[in-house]
Protein backbone atom coordinates (compact mmCIF):
# COMPACT_ATOMS: atom_id res chain seq x y z
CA UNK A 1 -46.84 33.74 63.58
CA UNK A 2 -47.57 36.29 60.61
CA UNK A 3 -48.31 39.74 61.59
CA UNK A 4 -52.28 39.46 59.95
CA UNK A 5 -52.58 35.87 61.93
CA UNK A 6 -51.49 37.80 65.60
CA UNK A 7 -53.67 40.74 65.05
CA UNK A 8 -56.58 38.77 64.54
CA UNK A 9 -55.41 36.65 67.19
CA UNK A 10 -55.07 40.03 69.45
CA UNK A 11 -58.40 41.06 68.17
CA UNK A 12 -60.35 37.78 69.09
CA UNK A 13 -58.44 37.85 72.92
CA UNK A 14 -60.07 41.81 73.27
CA UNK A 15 -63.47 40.55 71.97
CA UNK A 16 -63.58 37.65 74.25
CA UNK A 17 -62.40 39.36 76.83
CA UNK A 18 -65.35 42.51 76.44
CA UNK A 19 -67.62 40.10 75.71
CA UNK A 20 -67.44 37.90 79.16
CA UNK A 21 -66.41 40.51 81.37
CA UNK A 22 -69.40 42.67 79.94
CA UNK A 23 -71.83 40.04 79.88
CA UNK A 24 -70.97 38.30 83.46
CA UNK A 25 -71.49 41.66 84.61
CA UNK A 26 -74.87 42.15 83.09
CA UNK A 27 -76.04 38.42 83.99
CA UNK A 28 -75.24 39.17 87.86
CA UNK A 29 -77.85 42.16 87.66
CA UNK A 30 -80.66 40.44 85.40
CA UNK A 31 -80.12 37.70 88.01
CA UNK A 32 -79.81 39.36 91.19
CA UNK A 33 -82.76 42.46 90.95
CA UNK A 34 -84.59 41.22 88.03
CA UNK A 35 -85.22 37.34 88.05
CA UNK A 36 -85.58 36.71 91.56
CA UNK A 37 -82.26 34.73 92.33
CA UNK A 38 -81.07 37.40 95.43
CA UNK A 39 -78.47 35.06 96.68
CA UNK A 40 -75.32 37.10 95.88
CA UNK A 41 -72.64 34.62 97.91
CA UNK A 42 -74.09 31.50 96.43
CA UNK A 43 -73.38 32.88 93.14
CA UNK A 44 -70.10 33.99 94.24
CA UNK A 45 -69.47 30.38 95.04
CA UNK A 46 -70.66 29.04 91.65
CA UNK A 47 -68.40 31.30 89.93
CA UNK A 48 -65.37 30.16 91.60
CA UNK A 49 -66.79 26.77 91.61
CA UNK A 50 -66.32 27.03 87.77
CA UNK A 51 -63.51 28.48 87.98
CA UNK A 52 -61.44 25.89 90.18
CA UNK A 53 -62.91 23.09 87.44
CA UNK A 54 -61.82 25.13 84.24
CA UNK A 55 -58.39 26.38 85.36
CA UNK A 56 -57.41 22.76 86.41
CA UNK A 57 -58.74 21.49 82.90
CA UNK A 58 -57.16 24.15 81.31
CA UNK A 59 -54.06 24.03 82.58
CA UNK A 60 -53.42 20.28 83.57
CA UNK A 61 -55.20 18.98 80.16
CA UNK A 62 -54.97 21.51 77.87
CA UNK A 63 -51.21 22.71 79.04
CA UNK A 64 -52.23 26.32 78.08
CA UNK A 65 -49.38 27.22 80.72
CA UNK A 66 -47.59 25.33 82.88
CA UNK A 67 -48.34 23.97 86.04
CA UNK A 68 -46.81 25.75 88.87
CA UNK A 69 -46.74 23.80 92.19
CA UNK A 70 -47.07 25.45 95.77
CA UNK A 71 -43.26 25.29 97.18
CA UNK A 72 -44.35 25.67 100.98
CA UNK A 73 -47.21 25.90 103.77
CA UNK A 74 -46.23 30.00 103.73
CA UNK A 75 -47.02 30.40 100.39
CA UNK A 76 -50.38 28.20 100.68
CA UNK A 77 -51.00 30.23 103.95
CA UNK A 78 -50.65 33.81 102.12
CA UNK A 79 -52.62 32.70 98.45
CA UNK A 80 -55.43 31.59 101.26
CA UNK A 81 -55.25 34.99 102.72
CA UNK A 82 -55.43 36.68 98.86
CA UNK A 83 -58.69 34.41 98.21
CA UNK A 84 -60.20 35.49 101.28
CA UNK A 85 -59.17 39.28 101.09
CA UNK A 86 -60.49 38.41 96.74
CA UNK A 87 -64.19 36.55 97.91
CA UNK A 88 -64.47 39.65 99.84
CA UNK A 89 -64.66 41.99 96.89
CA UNK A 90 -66.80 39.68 94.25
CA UNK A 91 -69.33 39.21 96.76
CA UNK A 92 -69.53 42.68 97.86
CA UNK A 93 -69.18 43.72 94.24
CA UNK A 94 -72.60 40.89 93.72
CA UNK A 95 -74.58 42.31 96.27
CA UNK A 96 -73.74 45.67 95.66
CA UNK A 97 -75.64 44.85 91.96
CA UNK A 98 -78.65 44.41 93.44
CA UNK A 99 -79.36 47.98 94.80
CA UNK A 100 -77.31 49.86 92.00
CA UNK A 101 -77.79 50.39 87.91
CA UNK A 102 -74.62 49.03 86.45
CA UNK A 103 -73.42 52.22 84.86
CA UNK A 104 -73.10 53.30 88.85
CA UNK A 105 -71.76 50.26 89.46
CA UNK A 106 -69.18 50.89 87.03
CA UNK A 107 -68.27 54.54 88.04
CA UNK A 108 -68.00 53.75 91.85
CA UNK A 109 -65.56 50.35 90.39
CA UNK A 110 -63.22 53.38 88.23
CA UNK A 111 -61.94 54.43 91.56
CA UNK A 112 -59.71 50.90 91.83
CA UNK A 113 -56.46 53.31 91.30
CA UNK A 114 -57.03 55.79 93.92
CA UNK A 115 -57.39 52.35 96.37
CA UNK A 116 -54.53 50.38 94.98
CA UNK A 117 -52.50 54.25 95.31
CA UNK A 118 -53.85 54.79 99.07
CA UNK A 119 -52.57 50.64 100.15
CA UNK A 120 -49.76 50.92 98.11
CA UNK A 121 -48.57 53.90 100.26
CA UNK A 122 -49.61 52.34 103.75
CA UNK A 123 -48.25 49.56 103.24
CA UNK A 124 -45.09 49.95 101.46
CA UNK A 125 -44.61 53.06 101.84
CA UNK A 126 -44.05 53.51 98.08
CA UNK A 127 -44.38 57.15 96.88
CA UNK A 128 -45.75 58.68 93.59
CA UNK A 129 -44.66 61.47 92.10
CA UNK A 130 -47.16 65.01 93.07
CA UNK A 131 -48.36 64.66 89.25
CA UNK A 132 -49.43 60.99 89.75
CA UNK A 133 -51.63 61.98 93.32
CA UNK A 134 -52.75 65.38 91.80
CA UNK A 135 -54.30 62.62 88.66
CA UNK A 136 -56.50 60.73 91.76
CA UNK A 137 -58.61 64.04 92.61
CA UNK A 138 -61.00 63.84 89.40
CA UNK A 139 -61.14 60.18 89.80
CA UNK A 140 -62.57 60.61 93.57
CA UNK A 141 -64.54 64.19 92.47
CA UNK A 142 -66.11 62.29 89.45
CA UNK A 143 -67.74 59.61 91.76
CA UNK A 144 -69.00 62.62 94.23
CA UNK A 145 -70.61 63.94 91.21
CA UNK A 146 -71.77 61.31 89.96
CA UNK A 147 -73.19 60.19 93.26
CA UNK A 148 -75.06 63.31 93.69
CA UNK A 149 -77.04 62.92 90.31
CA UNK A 150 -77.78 59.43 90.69
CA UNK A 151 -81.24 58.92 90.51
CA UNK A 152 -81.47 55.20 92.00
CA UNK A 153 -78.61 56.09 94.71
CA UNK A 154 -78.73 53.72 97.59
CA UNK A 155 -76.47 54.06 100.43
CA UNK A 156 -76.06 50.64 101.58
CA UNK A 157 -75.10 49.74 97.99
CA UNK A 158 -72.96 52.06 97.27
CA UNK A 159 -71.20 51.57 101.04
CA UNK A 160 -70.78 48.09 99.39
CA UNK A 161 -69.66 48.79 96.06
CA UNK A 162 -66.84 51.39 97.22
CA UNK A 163 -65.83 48.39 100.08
CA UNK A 164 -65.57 45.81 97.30
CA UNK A 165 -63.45 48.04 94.81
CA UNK A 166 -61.22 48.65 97.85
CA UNK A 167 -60.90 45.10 98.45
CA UNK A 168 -60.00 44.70 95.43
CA UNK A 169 -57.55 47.14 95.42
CA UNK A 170 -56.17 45.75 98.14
CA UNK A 171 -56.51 42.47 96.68
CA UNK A 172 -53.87 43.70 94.05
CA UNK A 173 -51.76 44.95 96.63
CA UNK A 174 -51.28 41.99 99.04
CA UNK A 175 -50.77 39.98 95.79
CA UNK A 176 -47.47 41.73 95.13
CA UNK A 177 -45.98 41.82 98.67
CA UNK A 178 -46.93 38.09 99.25
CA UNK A 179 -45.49 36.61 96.50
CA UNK A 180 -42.73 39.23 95.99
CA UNK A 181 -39.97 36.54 95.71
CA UNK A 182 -38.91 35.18 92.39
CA UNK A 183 -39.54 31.40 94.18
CA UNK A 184 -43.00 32.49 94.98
CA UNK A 185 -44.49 34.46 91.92
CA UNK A 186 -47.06 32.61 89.97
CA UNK A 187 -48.67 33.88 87.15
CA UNK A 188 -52.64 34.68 87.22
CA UNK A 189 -54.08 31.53 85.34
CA UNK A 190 -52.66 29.49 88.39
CA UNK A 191 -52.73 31.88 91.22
CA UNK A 192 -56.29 31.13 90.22
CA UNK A 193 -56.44 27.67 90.13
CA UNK A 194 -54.98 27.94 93.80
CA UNK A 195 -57.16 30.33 94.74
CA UNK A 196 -60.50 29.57 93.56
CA UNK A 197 -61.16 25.64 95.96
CA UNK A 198 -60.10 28.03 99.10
CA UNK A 199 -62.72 30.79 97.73
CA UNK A 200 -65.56 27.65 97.80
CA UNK A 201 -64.27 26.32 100.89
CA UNK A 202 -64.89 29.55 102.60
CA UNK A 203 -68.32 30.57 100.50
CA UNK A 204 -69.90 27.11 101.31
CA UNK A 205 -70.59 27.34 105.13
CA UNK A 206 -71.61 31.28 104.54
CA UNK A 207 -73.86 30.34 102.05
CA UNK A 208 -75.59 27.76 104.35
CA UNK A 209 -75.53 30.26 107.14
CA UNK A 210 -76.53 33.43 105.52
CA UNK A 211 -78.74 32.23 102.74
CA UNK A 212 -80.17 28.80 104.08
CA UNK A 213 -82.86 28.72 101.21
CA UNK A 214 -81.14 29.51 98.48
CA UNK A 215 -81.21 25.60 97.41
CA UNK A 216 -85.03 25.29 97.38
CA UNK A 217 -85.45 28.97 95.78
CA UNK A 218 -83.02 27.98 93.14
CA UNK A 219 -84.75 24.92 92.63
CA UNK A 220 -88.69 26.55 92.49
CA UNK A 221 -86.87 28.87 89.99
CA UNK A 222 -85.58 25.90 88.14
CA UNK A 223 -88.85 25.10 87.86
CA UNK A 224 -90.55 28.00 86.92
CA UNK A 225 -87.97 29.20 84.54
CA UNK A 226 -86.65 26.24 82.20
CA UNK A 227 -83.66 28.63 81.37
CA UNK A 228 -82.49 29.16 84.72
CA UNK A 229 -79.65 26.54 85.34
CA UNK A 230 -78.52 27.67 81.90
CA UNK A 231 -78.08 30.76 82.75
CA UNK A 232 -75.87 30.00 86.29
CA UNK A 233 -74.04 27.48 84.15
CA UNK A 234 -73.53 30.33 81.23
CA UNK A 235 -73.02 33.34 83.94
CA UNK A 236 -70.35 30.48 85.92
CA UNK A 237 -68.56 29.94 82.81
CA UNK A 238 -68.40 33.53 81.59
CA UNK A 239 -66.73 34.20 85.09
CA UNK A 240 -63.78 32.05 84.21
CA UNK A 241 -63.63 33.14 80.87
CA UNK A 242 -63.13 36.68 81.90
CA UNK A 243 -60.19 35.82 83.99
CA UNK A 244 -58.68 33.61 81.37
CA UNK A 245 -59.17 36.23 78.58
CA UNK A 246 -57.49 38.77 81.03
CA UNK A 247 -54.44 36.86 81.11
CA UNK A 248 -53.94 36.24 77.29
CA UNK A 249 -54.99 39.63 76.96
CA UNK A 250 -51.95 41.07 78.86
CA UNK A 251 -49.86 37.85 77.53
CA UNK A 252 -49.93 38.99 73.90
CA UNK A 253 -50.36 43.31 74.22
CA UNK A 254 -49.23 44.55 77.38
CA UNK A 255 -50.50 45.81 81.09
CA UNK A 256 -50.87 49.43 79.73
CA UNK A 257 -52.64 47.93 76.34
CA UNK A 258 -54.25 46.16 78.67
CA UNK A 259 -55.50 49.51 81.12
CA UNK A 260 -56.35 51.21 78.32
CA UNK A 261 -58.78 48.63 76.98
CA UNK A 262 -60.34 48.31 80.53
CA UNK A 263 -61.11 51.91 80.27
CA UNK A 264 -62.89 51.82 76.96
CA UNK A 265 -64.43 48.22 78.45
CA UNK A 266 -66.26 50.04 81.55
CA UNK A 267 -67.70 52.88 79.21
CA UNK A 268 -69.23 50.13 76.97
CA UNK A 269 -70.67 48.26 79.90
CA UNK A 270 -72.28 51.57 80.99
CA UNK A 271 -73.59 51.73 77.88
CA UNK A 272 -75.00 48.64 77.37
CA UNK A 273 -76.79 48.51 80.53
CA UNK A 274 -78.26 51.45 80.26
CA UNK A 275 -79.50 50.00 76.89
CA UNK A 276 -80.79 46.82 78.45
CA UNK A 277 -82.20 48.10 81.63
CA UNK A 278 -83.51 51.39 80.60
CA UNK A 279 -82.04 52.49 84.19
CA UNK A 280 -82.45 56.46 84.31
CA UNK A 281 -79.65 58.46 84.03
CA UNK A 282 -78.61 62.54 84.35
CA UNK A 283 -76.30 64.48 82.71
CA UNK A 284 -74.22 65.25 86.13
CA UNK A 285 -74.65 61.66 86.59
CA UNK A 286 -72.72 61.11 83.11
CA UNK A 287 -70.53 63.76 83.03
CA UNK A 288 -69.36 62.91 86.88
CA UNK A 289 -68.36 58.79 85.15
CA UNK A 290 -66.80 60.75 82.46
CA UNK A 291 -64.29 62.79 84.77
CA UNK A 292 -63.50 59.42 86.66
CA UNK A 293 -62.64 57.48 83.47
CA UNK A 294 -60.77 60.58 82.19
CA UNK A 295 -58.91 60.98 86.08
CA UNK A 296 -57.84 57.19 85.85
CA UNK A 297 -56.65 57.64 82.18
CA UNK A 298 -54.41 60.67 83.50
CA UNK A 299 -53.27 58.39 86.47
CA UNK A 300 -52.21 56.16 84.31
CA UNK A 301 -50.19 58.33 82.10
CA UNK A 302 -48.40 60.02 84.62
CA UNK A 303 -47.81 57.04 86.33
CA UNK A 304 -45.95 55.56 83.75
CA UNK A 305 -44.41 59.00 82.64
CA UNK A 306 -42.78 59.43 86.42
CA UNK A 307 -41.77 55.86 87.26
């Protein structure tokens, strides 16, 4: 491939990529504090619904990347404990959406590396250089700040937010002492495909237990709004999309390409929300998000600097 025909190649991966992690973002707020749809598990659900039906087509029918078969029960047994430890985090990250602006949503989320830093020392006892810690303390000070001039703050949501980005952090974690051994590692796009039926397995019986309606409401909204299966169906599909971009994202830059652009990706978000849903913000609030992002950019540097 010519050097013009990869870069716009590269350049179409990033947009995709913005474009469905930004707007699958967006559509969980509009539809979980603005239309009415407050049923943050089923949606969960839908999502990975989507996403067990477009990684199989993708990668049994379209061969995008190969099929990678499970080699033994352990290995089932320890991707079921990363989809439960990963359905954790996206619903806590959905429900955390409905008492929080996005751009809060998105500074409390920054904090991912001073998680994944904290696990990664209890439970491997893997150790950073001083440089690489002393890079964490603006990320965790920027969220304090920005917490404190906040001016829709809610403390249950933000309890769940900073739970789901630990999960997630965690999440990452697990992932790479699990399937550690070369006979064991599977790349994302089918780690996902694995994944994803356990996630619905497990989201089906807590969505009938801890949102018994949500069929009827979803179908009175149906009703009402003409758009509204369109718009689970679009938010569902965006979902997948974001994961899929992720991986051909990092397939044709690289991981730190690839952290870099998820920097710049939050601060758009932020933007972009505030845009859409005119949520108020401060200048400590901004200026606390700006340390974070400028904390996890300096983590990342001296991370890979001192490895």
């Amino acid at each position: 491939m010519s050097s013009k025909k990869q870069a716009i190649l590269v350049c179409s991966l990033i947009l995709l990529w913005y474009s469905s992690n930004i707007g699958v973002l967006l559509l969980n707020k509009f539809l979980l504090s603005t239309y009415g749809f407050r049923f943050p598990i089923f949606l969960t659900m839908c999502h990975m619904s989507a996403c067990a039906i477009l990684s199989y087509i993708s990668i049994v029918f379209l061969k995008l990347v190969p099929l990678q078969t499970l080699k033994s029960r352990d290995q089932f047994l320890k991707i079921a404990t990363l989809s439960l430890v990963f359905c954790g985090s996206v619903v806590g990250g959905n429900i955390s959406l409905r008492y929080l602006a996005v751009s809060f949503n998105q500074a409390v989320g920054a904090t991912t590396p001073f998680f994944t830093a904290v696990f990664a020392y209890i439970m491997t006892l893997k150790r950073e250089s001083w440089v690489t810690y002393a890079a964490l303390v603006p990320v965790v000070a920027g969220v304090v700040i920005a917490s404190g001039g906040e001016p829709g703050f809610h403390l249950f949501g933000f309890i769940v937010c900073i739970s789901a980005t630990a999960a997630r952090a965690f999440k990452s974690v697990l992932q790479g002492i699990l399937l550690s051994s070369d006979g064991e590692k599977l790349n994302s796009m089918n780690l996902l495909l694995y994944m994803s039926p356990i996630a619905v397995l497990v989201l089906l019986p807590a969505t009938l237990v801890m949102e018994p309606n949500v069929i009827e409401v979803t179908v009175s909204l149906g009703k009402e709004h003409k758009y509204m299966w369109l718009l689970l169906a679009l938010n569902s599909t965006m979902a997948y999309a974001a994961n899929l971009s992720n991986f051909l994202v990092t397939k044709h830059t690289s991981a730190l390409t690839l952290q870099v652009l998820g920097n710049a990706k939050g601060a758009v978000a932020v933007v972009i929300s505030i845009l859409l849903f005119r949520n108020p913000v401060t200048v400590m609030g901004i200026g606390g998000y700006s340390i974070t992002v400028c904390g996890v950019i300096a983590y990342g540097e001296a991370k890979r600097r001192f490895k």
